[in-house]
Protein backbone atom coordinates (compact mmCIF):
# COMPACT_ATOMS: atom_id res chain seq x y z
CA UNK A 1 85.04 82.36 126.22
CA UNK A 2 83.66 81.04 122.92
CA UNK A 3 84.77 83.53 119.92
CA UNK A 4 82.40 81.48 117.60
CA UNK A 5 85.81 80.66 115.68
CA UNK A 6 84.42 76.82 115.55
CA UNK A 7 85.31 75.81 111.99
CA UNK A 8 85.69 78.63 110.41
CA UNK A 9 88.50 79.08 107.35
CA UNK A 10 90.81 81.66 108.01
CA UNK A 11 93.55 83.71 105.81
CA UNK A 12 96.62 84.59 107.39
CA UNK A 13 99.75 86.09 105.54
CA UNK A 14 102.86 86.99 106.74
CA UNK A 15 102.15 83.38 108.62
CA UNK A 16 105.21 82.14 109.14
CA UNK A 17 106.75 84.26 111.93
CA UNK A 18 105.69 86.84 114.71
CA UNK A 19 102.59 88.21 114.84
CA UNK A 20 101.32 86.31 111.53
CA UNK A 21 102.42 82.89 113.41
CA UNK A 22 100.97 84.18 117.08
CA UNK A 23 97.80 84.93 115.06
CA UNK A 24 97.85 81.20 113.87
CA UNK A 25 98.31 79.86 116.99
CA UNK A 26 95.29 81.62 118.39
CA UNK A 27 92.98 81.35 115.90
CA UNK A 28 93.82 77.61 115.59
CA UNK A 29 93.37 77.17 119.77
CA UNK A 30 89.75 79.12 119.01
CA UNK A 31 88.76 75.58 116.86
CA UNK A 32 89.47 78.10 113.48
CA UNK A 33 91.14 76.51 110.21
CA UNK A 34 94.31 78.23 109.27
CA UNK A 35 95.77 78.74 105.87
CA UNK A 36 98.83 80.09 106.56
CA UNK A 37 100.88 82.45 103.82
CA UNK A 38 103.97 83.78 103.40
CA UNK A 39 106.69 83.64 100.85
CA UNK A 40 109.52 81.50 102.56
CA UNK A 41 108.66 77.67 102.10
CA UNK A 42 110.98 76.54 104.40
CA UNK A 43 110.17 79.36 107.22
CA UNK A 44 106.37 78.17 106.46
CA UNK A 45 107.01 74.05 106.54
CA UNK A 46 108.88 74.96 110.30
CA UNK A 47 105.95 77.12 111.74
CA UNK A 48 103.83 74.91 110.18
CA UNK A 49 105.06 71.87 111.95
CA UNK A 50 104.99 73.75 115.14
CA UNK A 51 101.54 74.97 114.88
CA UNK A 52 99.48 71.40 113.62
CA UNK A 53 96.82 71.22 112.10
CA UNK A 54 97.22 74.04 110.24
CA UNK A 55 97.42 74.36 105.92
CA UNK A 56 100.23 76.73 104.44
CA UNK A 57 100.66 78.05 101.25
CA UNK A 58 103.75 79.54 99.91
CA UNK A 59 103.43 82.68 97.70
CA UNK A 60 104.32 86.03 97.35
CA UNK A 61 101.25 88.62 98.16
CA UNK A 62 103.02 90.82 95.91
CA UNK A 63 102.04 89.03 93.08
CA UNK A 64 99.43 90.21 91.23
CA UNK A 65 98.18 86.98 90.76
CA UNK A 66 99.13 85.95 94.38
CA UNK A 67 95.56 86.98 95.62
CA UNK A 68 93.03 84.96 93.14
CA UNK A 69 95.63 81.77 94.42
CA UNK A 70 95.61 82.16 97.68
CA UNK A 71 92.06 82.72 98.44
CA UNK A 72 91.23 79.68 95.75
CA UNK A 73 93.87 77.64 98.23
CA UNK A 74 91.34 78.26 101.12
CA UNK A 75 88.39 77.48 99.23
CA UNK A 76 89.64 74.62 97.74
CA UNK A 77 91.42 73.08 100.90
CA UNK A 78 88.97 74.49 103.86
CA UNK A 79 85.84 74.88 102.49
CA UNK A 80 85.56 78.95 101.79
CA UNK A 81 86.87 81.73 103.59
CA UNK A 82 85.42 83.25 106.49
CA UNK A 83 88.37 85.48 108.37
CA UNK A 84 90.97 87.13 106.37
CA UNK A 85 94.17 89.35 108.17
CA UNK A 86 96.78 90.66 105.83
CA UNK A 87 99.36 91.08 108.03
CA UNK A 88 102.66 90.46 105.33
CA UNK A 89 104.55 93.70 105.86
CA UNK A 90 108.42 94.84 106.51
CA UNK A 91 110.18 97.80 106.95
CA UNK A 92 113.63 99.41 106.74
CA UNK A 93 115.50 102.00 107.80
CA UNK A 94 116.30 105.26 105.20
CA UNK A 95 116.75 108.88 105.26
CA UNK A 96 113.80 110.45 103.52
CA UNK A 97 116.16 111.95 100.76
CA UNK A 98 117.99 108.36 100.38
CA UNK A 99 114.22 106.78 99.47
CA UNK A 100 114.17 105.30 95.69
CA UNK A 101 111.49 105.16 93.54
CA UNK A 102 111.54 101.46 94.22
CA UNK A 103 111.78 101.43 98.31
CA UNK A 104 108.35 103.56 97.61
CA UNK A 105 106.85 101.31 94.77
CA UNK A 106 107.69 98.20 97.12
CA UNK A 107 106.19 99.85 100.41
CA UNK A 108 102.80 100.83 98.53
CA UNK A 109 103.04 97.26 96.65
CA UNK A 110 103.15 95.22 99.97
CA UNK A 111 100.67 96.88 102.20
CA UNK A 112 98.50 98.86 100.26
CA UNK A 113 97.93 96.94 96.89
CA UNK A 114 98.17 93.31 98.03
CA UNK A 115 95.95 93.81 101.13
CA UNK A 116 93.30 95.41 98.42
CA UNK A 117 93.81 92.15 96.22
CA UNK A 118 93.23 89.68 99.15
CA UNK A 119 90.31 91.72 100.19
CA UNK A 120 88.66 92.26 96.51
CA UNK A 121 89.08 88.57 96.06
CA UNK A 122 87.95 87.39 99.62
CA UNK A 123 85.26 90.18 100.53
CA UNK A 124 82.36 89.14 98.01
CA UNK A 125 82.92 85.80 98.08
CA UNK A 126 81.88 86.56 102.34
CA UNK A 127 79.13 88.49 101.58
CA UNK A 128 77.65 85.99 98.99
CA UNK A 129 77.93 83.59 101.93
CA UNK A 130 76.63 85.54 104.58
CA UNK A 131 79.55 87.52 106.35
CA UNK A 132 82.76 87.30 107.13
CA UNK A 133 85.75 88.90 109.18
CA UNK A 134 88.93 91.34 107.32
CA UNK A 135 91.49 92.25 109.69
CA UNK A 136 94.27 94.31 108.47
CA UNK A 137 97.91 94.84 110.39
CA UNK A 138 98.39 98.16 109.42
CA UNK A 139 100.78 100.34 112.36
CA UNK A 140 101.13 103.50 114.52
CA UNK A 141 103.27 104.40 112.25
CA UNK A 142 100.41 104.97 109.90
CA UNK A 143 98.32 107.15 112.20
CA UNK A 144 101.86 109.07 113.13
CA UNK A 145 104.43 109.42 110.83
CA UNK A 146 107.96 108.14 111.32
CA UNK A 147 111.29 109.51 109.32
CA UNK A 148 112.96 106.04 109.65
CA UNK A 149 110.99 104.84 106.95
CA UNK A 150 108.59 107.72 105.23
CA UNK A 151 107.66 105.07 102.48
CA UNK A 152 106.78 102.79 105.26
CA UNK A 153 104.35 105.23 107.41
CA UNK A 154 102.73 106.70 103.89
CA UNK A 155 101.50 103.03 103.00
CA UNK A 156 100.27 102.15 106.36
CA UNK A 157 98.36 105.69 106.00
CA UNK A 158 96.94 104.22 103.10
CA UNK A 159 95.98 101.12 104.24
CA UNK A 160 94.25 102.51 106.94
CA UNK A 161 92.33 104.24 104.52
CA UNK A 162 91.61 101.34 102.36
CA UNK A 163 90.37 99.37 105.78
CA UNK A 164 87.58 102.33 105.87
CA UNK A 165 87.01 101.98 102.84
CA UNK A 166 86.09 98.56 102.40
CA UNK A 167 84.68 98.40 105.59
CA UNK A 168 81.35 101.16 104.46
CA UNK A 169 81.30 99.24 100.90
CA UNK A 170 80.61 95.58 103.00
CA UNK A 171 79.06 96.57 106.13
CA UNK A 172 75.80 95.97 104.98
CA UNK A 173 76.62 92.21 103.89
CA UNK A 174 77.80 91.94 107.19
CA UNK A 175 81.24 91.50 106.22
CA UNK A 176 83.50 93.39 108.94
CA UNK A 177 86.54 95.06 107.93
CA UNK A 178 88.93 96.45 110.46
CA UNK A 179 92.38 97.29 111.16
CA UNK A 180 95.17 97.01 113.92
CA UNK A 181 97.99 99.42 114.40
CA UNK A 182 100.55 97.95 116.61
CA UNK A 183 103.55 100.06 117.93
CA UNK A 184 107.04 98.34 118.46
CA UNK A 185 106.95 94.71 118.44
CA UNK A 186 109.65 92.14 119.69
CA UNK A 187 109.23 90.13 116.80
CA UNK A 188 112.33 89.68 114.38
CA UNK A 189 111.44 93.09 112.82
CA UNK A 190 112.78 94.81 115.40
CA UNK A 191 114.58 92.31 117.34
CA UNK A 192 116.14 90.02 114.47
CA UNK A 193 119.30 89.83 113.47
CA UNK A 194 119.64 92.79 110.72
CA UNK A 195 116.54 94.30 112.02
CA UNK A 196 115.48 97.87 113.13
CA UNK A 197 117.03 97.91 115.82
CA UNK A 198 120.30 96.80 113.92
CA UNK A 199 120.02 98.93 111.20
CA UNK A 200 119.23 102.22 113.30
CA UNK A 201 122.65 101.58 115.26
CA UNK A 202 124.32 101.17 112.37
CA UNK A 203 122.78 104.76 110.63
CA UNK A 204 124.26 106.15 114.06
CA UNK A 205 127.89 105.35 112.88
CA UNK A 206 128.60 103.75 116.27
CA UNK A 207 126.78 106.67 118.40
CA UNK A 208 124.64 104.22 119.58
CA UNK A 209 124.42 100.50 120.42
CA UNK A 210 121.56 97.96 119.23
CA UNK A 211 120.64 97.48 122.68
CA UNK A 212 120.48 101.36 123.48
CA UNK A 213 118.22 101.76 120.52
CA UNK A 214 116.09 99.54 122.16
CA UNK A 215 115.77 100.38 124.90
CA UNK A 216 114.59 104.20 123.90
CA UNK A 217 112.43 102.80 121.70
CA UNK A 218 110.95 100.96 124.72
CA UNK A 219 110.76 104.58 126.57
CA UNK A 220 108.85 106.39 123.99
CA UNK A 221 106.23 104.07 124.51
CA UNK A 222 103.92 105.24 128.09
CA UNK A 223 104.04 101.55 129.15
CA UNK A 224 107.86 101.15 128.39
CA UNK A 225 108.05 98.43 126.33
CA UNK A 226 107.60 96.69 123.23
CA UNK A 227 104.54 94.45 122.67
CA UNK A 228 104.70 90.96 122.31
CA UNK A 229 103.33 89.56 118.92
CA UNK A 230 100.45 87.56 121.23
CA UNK A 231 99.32 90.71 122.72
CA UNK A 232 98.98 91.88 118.90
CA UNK A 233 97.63 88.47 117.88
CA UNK A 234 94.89 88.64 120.70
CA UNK A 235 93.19 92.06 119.12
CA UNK A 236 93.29 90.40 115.46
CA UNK A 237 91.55 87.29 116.82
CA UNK A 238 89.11 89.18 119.15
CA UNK A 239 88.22 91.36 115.83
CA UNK A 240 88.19 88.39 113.98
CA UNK A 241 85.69 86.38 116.03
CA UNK A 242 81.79 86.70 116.92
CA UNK A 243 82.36 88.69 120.13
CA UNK A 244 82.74 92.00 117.54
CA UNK A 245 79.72 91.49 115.96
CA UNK A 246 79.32 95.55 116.22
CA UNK A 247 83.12 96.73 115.25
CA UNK A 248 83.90 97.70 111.41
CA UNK A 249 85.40 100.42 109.97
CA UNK A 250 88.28 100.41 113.22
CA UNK A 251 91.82 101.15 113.30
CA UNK A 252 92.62 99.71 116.44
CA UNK A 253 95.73 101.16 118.26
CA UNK A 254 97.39 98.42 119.99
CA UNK A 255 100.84 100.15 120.68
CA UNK A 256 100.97 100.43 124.35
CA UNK A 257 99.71 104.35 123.96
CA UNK A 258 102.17 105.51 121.72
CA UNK A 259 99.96 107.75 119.27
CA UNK A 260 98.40 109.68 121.77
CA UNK A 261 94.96 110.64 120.32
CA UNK A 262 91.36 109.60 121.00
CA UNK A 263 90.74 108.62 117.63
């Protein structure tokens, strides 16, 4: 199937592992140009050299000057900028009564206010040329709260939000804006070594192994188990390509029917 990828300069942070790098992959298979992003130069030179072909850029989205950078990168080095996913996030695990000032500031930093830089600085540069493709990586966690992380679920709330909202201000320049709200992932989030899964057994004081943790986690979901970060990848790049010439303004659940709603 041609996704009408051909060519076209894409944005991808959060680049150089799990779903960012799966996204790569795909989007560079589809004939796309990748920029890839993320804030570990050595993590991004590895994934790099395993995906060819492909540019990389290391910087921190956080950065309020991170945005202006990276989408000049793509300009500069592939010609514009015709797909953009912000998919840079993290989370941790902390009572709601243990959460800082700071674990909130750097939640709503990450996902909320660089995904609005990228997309202020990509978004009219796309409509001046015609249209263009914002995908988002937002979470189920956003559409249902979790209490592992409260400062996690409250920015991918917002992000969804900010998705909408750039979505009505560009739809009309043909500039499609969506989001993607995974559920648990078997990427190193979860997975890795000092990840969720890690971290949760630990809260437990021993209750509860990392492997036990997982596999309830797996449970909760109705088709018991975690996604893989291709299955993810393959809704970014189908929202990122030609064949959703209709679709803006989506939060896409792709978490295996955890948040069980119609909406």
């Amino acid at each position: 199937m041609d996704l009408g990828l051909t060519g076209k300069a894409c944005i991808v942070t959060g680049a150089s592992r799990g779903i960012g790098l799966a996204t790569t992959e795909l989007l560079r298979d589809a004939g796309a140009h990748v920029l890839m992003v993320a804030r570990d130069l050595e993590g991004l030179r590895a994934a790099c050299a395993a995906c060819p072909d492909t540019d990389f850029l290391a910087a921190d989205v956080t950065d309020p000057d991170a945005a202006a950078l990276i989408v000049a990168t793509c300009v500069e080095q592939l010609g514009g900028v015709d797909v953009l996913v912000n998919n840079a996030g993290t989370s941790f695990t902390k009572p709601l009564d243990e959460l800082t000032d700071e674990d909130w500031q750097g939640q709503w930093d990450l996902h909320v206010m660089a995904s609005m830089r990228l997309m202020r600085e990509a978004a009219p540069r796309m409509a001046q040329a015609g249209g263009g493709r914002i995908v988002n990586v937002t979470s189920s966690a956003g559409k249902r709260p979790s209490l592992n992380n409260a400062a996690y679920s409250v920015s991918k709330a917002a992000q969804l939000s900010l998705s909408r909202t750039f979505a009505d201000a560009y739809a009309k320049d043909g500039v499609l804006v969506n989001a993607v709200a995974p559920g648990p992932v078997s990427s190193e989030l979860w997975t890795g070594e000092d990840g969720l899964a890690d971290q949760i057994a630990a809260a437990s004081g021993g209750a509860k192994t990392r492997q036990e943790i997982l596999d309830e986690k797996a449970k909760g979901v109705p088709l018991g188990r975690f996604a893989t970060p291709e299955e993810i990848a393959s809704v970014i790049v189908f929202l990122a390509s030609s064949r959703a010439s209709t679709v803006t303004g989506a939060a896409w659940s792709a978490d295996g029917g955890t948040v069980q709603t119609i909406v």
